[in-house]
PDB file of N, CA and C in Angstrom:
ATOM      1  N   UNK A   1       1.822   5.683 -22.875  1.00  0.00           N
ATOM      2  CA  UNK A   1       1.159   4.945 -21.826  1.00  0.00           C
ATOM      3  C   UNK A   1       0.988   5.886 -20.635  1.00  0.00           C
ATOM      4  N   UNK A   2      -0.071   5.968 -20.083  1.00  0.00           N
ATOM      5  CA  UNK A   2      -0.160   6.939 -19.187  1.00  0.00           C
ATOM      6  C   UNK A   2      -0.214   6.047 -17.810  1.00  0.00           C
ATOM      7  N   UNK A   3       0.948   7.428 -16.889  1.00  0.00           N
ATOM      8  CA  UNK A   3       1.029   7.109 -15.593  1.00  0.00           C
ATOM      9  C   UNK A   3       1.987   5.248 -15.259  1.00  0.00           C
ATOM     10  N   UNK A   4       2.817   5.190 -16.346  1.00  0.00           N
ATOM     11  CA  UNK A   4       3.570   3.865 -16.267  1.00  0.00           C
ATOM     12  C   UNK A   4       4.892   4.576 -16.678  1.00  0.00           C
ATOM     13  N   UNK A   5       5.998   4.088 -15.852  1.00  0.00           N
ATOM     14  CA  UNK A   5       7.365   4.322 -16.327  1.00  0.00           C
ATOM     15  C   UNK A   5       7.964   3.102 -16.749  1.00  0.00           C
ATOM     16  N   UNK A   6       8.993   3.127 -17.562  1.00  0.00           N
ATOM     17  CA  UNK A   6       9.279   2.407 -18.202  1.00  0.00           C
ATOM     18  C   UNK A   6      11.088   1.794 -18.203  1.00  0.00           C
ATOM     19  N   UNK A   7      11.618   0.606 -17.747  1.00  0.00           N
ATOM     20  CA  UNK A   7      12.524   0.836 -17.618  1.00  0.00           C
ATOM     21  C   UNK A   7      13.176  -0.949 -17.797  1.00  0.00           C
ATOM     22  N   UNK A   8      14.619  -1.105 -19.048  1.00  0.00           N
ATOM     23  CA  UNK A   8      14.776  -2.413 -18.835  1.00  0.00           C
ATOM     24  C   UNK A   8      13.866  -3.401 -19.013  1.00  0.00           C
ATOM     25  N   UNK A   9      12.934  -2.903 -19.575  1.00  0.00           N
ATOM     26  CA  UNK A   9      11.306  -3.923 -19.840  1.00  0.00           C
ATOM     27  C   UNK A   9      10.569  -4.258 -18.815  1.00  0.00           C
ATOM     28  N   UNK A  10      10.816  -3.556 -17.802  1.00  0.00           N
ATOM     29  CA  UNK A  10      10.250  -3.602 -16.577  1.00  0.00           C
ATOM     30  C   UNK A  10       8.767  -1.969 -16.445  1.00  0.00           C
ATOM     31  N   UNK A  11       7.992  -2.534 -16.568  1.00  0.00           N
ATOM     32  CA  UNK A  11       6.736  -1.372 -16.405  1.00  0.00           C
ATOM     33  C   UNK A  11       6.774  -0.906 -14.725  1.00  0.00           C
ATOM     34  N   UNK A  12       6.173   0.413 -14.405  1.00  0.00           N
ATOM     35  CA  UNK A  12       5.846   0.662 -12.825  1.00  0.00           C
ATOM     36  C   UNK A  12       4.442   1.477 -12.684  1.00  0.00           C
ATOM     37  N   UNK A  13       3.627   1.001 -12.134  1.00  0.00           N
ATOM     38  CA  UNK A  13       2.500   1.975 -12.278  1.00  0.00           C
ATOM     39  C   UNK A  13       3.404   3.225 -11.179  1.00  0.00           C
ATOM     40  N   UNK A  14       2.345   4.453 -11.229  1.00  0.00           N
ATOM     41  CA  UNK A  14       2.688   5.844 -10.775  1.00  0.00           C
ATOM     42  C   UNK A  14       1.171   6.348 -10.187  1.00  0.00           C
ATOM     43  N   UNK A  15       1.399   6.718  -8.250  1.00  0.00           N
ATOM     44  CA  UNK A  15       0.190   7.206  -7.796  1.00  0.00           C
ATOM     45  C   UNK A  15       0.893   8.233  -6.723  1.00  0.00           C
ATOM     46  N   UNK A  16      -0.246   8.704  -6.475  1.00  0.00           N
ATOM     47  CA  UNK A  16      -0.239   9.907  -5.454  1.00  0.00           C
ATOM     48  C   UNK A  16      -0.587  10.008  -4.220  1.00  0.00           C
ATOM     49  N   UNK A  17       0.066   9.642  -3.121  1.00  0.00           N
ATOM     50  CA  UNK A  17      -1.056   9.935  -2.038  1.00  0.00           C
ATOM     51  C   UNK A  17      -0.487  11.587  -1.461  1.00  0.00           C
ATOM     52  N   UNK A  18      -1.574  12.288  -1.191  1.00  0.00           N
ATOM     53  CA  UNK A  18      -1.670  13.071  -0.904  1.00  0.00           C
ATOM     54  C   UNK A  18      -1.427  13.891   0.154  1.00  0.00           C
ATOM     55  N   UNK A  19      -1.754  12.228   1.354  1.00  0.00           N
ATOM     56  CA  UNK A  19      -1.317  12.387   2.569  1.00  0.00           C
ATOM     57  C   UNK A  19      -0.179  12.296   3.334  1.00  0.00           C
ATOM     58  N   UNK A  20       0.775  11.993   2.599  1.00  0.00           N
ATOM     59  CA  UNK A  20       2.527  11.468   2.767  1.00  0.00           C
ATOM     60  C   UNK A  20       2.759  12.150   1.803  1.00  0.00           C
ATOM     61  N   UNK A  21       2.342  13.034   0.666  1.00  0.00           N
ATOM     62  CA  UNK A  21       2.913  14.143  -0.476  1.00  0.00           C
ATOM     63  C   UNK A  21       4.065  13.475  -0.903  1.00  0.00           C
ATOM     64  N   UNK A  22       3.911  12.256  -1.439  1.00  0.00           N
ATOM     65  CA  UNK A  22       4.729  11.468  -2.266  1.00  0.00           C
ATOM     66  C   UNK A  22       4.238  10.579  -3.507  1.00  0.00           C
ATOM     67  N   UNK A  23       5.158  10.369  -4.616  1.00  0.00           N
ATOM     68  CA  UNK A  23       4.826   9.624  -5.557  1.00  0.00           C
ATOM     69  C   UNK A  23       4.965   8.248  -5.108  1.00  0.00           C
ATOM     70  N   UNK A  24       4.389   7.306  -5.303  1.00  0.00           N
ATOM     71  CA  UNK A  24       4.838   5.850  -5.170  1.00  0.00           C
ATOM     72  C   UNK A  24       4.470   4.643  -6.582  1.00  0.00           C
ATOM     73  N   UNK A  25       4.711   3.705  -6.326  1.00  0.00           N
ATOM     74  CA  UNK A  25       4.242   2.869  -7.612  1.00  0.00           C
ATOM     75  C   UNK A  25       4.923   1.203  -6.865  1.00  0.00           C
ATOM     76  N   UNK A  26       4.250   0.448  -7.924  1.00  0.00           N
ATOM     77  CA  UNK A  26       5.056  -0.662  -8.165  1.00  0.00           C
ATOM     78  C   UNK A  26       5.345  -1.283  -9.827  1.00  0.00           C
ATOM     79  N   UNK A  27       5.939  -2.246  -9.341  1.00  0.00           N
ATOM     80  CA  UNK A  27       6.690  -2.796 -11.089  1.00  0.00           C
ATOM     81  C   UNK A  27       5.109  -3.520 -10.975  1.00  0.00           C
ATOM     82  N   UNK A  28       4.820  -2.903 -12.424  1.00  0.00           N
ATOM     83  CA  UNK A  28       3.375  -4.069 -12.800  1.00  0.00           C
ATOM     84  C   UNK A  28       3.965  -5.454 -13.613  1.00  0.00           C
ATOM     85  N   UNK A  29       3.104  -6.159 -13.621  1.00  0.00           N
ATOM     86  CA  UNK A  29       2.894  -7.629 -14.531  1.00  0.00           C
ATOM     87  C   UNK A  29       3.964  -8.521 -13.581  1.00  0.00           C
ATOM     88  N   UNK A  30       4.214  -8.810 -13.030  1.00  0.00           N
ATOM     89  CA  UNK A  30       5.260  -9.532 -12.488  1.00  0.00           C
ATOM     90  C   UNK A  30       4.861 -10.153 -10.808  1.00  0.00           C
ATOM     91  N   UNK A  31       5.257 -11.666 -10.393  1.00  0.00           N
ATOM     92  CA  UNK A  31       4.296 -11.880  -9.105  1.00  0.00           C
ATOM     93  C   UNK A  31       5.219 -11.186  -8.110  1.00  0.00           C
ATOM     94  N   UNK A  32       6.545 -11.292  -8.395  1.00  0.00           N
ATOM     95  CA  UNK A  32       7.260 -10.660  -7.003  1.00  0.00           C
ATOM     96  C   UNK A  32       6.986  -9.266  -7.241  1.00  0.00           C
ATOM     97  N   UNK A  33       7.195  -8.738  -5.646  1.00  0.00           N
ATOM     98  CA  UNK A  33       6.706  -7.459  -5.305  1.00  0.00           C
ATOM     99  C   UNK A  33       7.833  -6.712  -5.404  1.00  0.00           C
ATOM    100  N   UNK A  34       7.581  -5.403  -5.997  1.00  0.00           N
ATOM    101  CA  UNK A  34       8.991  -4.626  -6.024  1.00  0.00           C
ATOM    102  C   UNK A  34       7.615  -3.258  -5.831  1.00  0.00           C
ATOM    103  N   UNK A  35       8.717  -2.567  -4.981  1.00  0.00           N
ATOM    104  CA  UNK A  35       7.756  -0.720  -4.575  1.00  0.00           C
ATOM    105  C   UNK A  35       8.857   0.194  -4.860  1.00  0.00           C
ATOM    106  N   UNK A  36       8.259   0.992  -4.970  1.00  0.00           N
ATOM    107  CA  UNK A  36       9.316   2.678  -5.196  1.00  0.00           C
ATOM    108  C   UNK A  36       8.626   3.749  -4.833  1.00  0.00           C
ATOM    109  N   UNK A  37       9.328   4.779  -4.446  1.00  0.00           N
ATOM    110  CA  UNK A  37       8.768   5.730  -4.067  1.00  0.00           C
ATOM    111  C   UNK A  37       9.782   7.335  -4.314  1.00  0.00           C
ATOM    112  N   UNK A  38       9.039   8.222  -4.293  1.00  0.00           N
ATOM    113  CA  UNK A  38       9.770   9.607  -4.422  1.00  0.00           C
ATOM    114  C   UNK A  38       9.421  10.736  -3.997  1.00  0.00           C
ATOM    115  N   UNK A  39       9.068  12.355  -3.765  1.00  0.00           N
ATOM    116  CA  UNK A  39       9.278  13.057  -3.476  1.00  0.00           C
ATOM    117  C   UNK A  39       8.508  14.180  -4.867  1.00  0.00           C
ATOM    118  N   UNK A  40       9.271  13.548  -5.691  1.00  0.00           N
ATOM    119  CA  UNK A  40       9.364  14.184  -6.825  1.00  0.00           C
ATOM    120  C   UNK A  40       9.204  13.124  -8.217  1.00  0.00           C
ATOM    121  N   UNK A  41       8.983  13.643  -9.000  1.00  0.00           N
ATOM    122  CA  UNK A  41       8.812  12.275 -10.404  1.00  0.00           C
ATOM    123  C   UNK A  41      10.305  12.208 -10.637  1.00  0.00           C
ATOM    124  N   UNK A  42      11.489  13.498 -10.316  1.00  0.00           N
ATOM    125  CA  UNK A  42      12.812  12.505 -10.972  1.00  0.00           C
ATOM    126  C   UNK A  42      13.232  12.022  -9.373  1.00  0.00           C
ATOM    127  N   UNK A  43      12.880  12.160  -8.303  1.00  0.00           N
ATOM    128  CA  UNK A  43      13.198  10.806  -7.330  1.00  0.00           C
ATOM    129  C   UNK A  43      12.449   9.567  -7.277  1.00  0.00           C
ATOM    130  N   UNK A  44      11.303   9.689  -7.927  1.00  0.00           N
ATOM    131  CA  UNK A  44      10.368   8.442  -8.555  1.00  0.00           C
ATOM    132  C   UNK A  44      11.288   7.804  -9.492  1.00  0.00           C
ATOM    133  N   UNK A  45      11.493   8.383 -10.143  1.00  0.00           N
ATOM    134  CA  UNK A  45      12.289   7.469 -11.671  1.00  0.00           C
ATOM    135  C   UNK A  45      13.272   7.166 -11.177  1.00  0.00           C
ATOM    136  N   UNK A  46      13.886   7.746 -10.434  1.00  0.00           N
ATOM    137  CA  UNK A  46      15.532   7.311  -9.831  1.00  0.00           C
ATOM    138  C   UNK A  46      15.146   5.898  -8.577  1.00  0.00           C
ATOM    139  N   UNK A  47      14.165   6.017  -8.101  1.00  0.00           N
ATOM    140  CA  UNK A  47      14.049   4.775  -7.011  1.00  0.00           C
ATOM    141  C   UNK A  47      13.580   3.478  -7.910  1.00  0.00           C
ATOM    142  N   UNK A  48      12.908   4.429  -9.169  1.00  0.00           N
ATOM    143  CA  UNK A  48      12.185   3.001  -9.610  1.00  0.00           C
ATOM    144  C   UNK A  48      13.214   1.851 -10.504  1.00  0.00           C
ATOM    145  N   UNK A  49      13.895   2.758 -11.030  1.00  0.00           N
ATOM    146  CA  UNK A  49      15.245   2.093 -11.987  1.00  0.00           C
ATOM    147  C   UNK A  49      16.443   1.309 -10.989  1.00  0.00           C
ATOM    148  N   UNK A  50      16.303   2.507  -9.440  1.00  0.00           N
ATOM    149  CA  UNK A  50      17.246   1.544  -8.271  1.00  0.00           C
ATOM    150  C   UNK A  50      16.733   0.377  -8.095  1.00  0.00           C
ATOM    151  N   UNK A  51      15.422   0.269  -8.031  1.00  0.00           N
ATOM    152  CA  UNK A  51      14.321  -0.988  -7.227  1.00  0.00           C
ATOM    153  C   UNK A  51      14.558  -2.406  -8.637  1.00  0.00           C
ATOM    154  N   UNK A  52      14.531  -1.416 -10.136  1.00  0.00           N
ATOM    155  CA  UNK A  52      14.766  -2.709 -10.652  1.00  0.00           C
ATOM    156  C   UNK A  52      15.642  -3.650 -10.757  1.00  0.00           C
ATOM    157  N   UNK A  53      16.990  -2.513 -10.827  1.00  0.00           N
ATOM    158  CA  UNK A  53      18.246  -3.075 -10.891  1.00  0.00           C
ATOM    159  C   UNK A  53      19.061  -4.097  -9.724  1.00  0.00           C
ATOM    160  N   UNK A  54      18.060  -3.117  -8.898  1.00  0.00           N
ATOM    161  CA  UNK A  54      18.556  -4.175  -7.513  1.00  0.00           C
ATOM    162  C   UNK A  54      17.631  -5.790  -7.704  1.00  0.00           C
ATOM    163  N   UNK A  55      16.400  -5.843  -7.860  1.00  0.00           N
ATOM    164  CA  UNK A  55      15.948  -6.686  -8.258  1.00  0.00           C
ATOM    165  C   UNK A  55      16.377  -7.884  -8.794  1.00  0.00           C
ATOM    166  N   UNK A  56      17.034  -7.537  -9.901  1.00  0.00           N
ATOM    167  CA  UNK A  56      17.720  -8.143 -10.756  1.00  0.00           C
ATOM    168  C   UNK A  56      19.214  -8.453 -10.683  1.00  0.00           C
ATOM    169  N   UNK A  57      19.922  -7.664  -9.998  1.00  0.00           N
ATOM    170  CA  UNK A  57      21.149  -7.887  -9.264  1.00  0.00           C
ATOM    171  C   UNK A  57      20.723  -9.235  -8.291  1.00  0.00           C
ATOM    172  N   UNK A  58      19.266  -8.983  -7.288  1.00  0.00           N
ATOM    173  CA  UNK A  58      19.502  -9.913  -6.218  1.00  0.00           C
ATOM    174  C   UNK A  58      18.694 -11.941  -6.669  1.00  0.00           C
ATOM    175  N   UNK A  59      18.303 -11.556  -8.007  1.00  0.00           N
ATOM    176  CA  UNK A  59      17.872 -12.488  -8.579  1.00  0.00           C
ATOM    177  C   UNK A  59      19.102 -13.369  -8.862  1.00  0.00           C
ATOM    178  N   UNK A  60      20.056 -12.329  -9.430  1.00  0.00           N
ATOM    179  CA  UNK A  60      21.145 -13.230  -9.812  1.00  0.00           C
ATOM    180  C   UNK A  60      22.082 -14.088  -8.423  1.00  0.00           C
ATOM    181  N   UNK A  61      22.257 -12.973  -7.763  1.00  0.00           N
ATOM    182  CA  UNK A  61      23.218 -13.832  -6.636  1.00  0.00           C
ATOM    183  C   UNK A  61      22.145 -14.718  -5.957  1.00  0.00           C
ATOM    184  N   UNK A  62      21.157 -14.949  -6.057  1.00  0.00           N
ATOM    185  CA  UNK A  62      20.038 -16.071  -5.654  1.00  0.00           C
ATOM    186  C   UNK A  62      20.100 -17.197  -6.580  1.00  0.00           C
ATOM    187  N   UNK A  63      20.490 -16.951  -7.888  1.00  0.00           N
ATOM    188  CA  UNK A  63      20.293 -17.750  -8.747  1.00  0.00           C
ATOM    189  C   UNK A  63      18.515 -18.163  -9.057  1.00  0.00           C
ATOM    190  N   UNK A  64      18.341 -17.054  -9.109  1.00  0.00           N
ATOM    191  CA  UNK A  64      16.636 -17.240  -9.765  1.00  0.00           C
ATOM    192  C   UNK A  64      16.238 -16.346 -10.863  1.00  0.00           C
ATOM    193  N   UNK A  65      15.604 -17.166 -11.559  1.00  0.00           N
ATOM    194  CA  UNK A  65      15.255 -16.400 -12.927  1.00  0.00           C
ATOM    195  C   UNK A  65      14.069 -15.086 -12.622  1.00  0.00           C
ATOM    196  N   UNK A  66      14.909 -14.143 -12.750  1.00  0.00           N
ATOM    197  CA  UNK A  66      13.303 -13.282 -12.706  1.00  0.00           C
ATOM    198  C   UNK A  66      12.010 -13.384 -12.978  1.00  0.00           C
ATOM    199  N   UNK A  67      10.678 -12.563 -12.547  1.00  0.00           N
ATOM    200  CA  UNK A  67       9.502 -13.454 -12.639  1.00  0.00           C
ATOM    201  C   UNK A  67       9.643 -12.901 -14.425  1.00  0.00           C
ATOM    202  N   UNK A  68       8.853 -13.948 -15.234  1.00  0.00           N
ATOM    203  CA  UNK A  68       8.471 -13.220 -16.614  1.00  0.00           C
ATOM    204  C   UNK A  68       7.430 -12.484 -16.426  1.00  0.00           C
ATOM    205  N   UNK A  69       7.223 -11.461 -17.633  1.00  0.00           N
ATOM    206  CA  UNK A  69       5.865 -10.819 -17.602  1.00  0.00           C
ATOM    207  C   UNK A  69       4.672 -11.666 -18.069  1.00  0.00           C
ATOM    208  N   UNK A  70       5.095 -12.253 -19.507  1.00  0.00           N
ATOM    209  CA  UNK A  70       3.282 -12.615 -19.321  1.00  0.00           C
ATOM    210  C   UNK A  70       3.770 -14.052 -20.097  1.00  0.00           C
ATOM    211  N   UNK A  71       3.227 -15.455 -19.829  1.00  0.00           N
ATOM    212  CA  UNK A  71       3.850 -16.256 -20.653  1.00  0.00           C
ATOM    213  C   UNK A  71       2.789 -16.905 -21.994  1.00  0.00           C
ATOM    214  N   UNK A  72       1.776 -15.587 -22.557  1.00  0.00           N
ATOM    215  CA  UNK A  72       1.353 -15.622 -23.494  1.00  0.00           C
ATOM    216  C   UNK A  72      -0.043 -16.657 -23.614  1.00  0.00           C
ATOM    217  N   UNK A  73      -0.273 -17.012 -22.421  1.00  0.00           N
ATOM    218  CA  UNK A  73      -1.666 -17.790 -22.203  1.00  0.00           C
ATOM    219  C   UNK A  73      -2.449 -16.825 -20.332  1.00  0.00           C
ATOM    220  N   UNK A  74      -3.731 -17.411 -20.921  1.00  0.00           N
ATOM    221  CA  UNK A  74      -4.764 -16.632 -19.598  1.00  0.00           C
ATOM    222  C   UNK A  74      -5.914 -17.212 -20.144  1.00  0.00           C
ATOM    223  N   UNK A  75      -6.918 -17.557 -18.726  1.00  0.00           N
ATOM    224  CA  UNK A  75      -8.238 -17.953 -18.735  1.00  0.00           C
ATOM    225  C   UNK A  75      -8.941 -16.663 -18.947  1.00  0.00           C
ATOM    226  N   UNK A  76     -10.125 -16.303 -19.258  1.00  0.00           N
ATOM    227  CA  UNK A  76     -11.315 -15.389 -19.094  1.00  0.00           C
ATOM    228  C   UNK A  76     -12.839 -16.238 -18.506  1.00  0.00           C
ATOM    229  N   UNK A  77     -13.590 -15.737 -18.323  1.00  0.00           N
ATOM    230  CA  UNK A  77     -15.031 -15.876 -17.648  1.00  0.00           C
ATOM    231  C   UNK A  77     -15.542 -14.758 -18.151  1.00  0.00           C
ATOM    232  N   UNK A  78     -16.755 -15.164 -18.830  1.00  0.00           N
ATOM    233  CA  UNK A  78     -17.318 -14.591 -19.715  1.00  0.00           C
ATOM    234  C   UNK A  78     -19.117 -15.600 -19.921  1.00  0.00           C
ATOM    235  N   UNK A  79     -19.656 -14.373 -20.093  1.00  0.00           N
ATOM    236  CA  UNK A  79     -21.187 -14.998 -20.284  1.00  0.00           C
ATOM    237  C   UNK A  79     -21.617 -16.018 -21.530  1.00  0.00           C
ATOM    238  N   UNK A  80     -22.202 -16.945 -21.146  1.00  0.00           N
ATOM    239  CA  UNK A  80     -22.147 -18.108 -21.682  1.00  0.00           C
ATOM    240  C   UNK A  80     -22.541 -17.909 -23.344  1.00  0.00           C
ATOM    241  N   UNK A  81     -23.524 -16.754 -23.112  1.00  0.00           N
ATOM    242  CA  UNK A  81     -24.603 -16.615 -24.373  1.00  0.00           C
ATOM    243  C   UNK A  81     -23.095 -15.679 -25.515  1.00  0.00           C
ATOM    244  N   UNK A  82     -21.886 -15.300 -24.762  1.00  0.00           N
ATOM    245  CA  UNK A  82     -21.059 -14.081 -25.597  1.00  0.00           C
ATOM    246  C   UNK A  82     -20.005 -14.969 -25.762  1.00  0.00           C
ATOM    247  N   UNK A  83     -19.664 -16.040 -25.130  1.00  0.00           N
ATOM    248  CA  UNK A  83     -18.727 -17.310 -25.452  1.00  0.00           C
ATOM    249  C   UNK A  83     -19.199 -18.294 -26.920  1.00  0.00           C
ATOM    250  N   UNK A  84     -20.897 -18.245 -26.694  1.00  0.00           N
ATOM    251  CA  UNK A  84     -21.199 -18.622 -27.965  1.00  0.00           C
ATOM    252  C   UNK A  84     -21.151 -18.103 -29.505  1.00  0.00           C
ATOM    253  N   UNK A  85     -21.619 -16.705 -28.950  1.00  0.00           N
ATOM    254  CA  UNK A  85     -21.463 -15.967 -30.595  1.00  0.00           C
ATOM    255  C   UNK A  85     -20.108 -15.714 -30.450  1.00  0.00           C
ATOM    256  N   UNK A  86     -19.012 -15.462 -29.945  1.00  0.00           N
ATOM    257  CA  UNK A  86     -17.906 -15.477 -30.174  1.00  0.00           C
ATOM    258  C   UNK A  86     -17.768 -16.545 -31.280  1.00  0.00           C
ATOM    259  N   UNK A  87     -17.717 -17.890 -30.369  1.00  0.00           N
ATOM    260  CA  UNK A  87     -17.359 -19.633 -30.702  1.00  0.00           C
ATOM    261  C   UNK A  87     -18.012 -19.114 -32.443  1.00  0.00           C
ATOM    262  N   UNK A  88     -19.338 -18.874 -32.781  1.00  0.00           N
ATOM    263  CA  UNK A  88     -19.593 -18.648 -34.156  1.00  0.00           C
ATOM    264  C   UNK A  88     -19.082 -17.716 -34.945  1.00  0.00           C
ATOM    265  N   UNK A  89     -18.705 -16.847 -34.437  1.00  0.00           N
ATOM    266  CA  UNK A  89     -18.443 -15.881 -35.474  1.00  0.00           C
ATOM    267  C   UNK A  89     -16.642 -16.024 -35.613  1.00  0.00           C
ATOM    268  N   UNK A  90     -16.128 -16.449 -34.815  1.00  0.00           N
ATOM    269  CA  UNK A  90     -14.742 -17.366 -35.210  1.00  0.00           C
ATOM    270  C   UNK A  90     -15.094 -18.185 -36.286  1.00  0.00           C
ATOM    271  N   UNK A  91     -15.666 -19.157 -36.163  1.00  0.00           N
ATOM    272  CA  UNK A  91     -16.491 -20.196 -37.110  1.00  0.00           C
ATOM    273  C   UNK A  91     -16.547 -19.745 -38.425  1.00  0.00           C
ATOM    274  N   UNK A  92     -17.660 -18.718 -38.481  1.00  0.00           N
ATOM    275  CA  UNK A  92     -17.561 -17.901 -40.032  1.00  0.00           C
ATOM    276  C   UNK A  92     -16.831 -17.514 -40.457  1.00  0.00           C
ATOM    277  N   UNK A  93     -15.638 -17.549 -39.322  1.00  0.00           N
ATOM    278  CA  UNK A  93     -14.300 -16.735 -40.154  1.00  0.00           C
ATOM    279  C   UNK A  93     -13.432 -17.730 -40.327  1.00  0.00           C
ATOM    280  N   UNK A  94     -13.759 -18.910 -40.075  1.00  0.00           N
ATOM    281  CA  UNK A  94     -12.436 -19.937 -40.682  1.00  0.00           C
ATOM    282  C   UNK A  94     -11.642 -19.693 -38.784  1.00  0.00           C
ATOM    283  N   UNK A  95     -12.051 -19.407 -38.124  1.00  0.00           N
ATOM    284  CA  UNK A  95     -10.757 -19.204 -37.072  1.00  0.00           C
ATOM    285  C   UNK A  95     -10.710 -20.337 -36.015  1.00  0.00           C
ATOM    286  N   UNK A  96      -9.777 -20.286 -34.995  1.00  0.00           N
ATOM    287  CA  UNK A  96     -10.157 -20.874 -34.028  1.00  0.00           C
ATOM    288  C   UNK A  96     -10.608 -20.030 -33.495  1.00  0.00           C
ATOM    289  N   UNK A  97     -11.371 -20.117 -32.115  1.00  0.00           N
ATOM    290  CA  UNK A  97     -11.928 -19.249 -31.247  1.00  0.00           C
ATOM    291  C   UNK A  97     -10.662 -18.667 -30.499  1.00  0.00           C
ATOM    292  N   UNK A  98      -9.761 -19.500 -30.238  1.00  0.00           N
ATOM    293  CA  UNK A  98      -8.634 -18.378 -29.728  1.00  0.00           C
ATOM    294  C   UNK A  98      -7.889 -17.763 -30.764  1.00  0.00           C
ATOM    295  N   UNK A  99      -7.691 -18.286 -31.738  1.00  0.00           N
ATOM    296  CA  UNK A  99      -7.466 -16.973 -32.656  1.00  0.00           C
ATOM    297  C   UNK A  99      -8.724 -16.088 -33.143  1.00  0.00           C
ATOM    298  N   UNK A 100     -10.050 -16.018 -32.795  1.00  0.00           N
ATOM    299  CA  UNK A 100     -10.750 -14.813 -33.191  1.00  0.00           C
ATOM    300  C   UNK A 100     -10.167 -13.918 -31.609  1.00  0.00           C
ATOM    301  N   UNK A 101     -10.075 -14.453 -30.935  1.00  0.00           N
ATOM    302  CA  UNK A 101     -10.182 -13.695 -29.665  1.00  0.00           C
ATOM    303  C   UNK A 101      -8.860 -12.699 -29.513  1.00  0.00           C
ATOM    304  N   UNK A 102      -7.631 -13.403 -29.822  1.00  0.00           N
ATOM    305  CA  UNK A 102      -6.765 -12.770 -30.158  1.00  0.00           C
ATOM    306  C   UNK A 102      -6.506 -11.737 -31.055  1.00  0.00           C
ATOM    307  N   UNK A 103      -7.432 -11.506 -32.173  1.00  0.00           N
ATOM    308  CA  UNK A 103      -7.627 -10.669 -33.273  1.00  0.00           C
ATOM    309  C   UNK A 103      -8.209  -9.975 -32.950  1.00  0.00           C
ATOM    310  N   UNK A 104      -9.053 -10.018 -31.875  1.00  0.00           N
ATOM    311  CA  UNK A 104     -10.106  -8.791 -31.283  1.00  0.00           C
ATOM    312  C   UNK A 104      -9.362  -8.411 -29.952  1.00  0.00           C
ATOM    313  N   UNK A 105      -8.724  -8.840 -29.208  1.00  0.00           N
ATOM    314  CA  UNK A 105      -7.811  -8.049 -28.782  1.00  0.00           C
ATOM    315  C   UNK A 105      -6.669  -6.866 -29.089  1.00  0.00           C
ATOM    316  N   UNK A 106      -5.818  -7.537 -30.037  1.00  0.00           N
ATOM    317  CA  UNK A 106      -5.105  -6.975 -30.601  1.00  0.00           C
ATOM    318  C   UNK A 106      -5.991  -5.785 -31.382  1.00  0.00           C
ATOM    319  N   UNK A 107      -7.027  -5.423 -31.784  1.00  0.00           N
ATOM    320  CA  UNK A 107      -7.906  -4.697 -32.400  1.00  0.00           C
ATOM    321  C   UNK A 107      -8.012  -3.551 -31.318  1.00  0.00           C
ATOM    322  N   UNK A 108      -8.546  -3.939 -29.972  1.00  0.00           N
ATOM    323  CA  UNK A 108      -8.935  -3.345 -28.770  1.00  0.00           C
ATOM    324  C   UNK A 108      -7.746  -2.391 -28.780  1.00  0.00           C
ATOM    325  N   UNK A 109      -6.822  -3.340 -28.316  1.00  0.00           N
ATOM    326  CA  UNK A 109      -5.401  -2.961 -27.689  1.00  0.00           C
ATOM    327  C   UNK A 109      -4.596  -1.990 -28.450  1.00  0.00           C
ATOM    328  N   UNK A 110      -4.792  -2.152 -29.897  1.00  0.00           N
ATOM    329  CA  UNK A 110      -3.988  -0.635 -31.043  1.00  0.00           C
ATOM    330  C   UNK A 110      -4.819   0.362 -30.809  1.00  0.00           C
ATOM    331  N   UNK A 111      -5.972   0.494 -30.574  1.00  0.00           N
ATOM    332  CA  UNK A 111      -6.723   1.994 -30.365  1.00  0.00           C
ATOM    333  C   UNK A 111      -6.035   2.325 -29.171  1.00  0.00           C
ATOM    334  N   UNK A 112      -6.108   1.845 -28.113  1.00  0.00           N
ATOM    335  CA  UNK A 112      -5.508   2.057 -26.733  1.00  0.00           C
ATOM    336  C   UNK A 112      -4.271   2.721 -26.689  1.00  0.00           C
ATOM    337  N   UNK A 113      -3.118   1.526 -27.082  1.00  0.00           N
ATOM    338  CA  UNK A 113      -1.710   1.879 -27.185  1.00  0.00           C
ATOM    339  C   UNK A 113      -1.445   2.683 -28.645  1.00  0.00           C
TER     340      UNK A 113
END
């Protein structure tokens, strides 16, 4: 995966500004905000694994469940005329339309990852 660290099942994107000559990021997929920052990529990785753990340390003495990442449903918007041949060509295949859609994701998504 490029430019994502990885930690505890927690993802972080990874950027550059140029003008503060520091790495920074945040934890992706998740609504609460968590940031990190470094110097260097191993003071990046070291803030980002601090930022989670603390996270999750302060979830607990709150007594709140951390946010989940994804809870396996999402809307799309999509052109009416590509919702239709979708809707059919699920059809020809015996599918539901959310399972063709899911099958063509997952299709997308293995070339990628």
């Amino acid at each position: 995966m490029k430019n994502m660290l990885k930690y505890r099942g927690y993802y972080g994107t990874v950027e550059y500004s140029d003008e503060d000559e520091c790495f920074f990021g945040k934890v992706f997929g998740i609504n609460d905000l968590i940031l990190f920052e470094g110097d260097s990529v191993k003071a990046l990785k070291a803030d980002f694994h601090e930022a989670v753990d603390s996270y999750l340390e302060s979830c607990e003495e709150r007594g709140k469940e951390p946010d989940k990442f994804y809870k396996g449903s999402f809307n799309i918007r999509i052109a009416p005329e590509l919702h239709k041949k979708a809707a059919l060509a699920a059809e020809q295949r015996h599918q539901t339309l959310n399972s063709f859609v899911e099958s063509a994701i997952c299709t997308m998504v293995s070339t990628i990852l």
